[in-house]
Protein backbone atom coordinates (compact mmCIF):
# COMPACT_ATOMS: atom_id res chain seq x y z
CA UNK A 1 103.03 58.95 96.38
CA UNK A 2 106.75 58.85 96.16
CA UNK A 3 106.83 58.82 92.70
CA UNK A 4 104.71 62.04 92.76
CA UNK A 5 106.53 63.78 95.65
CA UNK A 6 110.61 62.46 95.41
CA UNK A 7 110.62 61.34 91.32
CA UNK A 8 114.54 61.84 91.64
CA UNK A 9 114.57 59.87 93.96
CA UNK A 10 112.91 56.75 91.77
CA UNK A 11 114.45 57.53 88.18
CA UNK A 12 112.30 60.31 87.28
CA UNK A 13 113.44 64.37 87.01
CA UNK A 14 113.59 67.05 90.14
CA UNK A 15 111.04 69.22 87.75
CA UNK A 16 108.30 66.59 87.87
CA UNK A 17 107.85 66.64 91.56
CA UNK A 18 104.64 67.08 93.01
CA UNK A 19 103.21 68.69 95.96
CA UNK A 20 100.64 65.86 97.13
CA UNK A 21 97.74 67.33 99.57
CA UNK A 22 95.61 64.72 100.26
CA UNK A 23 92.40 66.01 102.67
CA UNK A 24 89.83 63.88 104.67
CA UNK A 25 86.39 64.01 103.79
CA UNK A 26 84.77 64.98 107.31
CA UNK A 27 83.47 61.68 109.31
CA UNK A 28 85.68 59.30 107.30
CA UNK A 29 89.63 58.32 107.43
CA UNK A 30 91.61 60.63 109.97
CA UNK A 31 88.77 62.85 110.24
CA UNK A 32 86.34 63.64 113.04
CA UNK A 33 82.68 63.23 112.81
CA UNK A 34 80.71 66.65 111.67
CA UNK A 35 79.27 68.16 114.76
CA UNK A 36 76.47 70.07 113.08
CA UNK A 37 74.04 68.92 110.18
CA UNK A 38 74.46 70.63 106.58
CA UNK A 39 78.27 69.27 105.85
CA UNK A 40 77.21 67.64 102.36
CA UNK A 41 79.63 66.57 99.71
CA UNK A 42 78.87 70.15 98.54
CA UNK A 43 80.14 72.21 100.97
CA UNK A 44 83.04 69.58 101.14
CA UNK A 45 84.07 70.42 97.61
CA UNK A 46 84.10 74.02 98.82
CA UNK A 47 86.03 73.32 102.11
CA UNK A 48 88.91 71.22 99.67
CA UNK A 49 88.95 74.55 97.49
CA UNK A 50 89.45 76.93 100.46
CA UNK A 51 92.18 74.67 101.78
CA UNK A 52 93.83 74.56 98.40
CA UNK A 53 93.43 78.18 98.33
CA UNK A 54 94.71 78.65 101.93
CA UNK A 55 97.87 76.72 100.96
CA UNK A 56 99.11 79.02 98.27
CA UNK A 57 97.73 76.74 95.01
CA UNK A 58 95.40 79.05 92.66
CA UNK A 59 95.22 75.63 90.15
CA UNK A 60 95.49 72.24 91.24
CA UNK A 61 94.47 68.82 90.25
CA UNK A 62 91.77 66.83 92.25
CA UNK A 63 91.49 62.34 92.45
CA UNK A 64 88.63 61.00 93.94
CA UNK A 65 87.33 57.28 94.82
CA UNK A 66 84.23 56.76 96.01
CA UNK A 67 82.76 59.57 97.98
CA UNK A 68 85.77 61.50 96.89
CA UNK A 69 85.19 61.10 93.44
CA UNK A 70 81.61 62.73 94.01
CA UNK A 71 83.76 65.26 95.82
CA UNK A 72 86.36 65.63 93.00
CA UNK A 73 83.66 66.21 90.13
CA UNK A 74 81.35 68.86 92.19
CA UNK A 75 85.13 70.59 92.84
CA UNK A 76 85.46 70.47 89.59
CA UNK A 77 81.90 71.84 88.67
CA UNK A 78 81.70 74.40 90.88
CA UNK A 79 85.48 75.78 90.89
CA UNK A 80 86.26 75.00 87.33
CA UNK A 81 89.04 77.50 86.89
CA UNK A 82 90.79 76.18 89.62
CA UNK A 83 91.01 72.72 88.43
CA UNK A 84 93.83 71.93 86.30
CA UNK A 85 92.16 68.13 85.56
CA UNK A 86 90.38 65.51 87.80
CA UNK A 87 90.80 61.73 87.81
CA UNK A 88 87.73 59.78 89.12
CA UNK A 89 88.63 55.77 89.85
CA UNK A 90 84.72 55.54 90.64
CA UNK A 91 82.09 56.74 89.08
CA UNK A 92 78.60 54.83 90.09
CA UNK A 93 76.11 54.67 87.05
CA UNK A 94 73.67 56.98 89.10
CA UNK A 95 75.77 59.42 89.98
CA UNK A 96 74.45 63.21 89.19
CA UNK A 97 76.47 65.64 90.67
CA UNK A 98 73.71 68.53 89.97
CA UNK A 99 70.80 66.19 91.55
């Protein structure tokens, strides 16, 4: 992340800083569990676009690993003019994000 946030500060240019938000997906890292049933990777997506939104950022970029990858590309399908690009590091063989 510091050579997304502080690039100066590691050999690279002031104007290719980054703002790095990085949100929990409910029930998993610094998150609490979900307290009521329906909080799918679905309405996830939609939560991560409202936050983005509530922070100022009309068009973003999204990563996602494992769940967050399933996350990143249902972001991406269902706010597509938000999205600036996505990078997935997993993507099971399975996956269908409109299953």
């Amino acid at each position: 992340m510091p050579l997304l946030s502080d690039p100066l500060a590691n050999g690279g240019r002031e104007q290719d800083a980054f703002n790095v938000v990085i949100p929990s997906i409910p029930g998993y890292g610094f998150s609490s569990r979900p307290t009521k049933a329906g909080l799918n990777l679905f309405a996830v997506a939609d939560l991560w676009a409202e936050l983005m939104s509530r922070l100022g950022y009309e068009r973003y970029l999204a990563q996602g690993g494992d769940l967050g990858a399933s996350v990143s590309t249902i972001l991406a399908h269902a706010h597509p003019g938000n999205l600036a690009g996505v990078h997935l590091n997993f993507i099971p063989g399975s996956y269908s994000p409109l299953a």
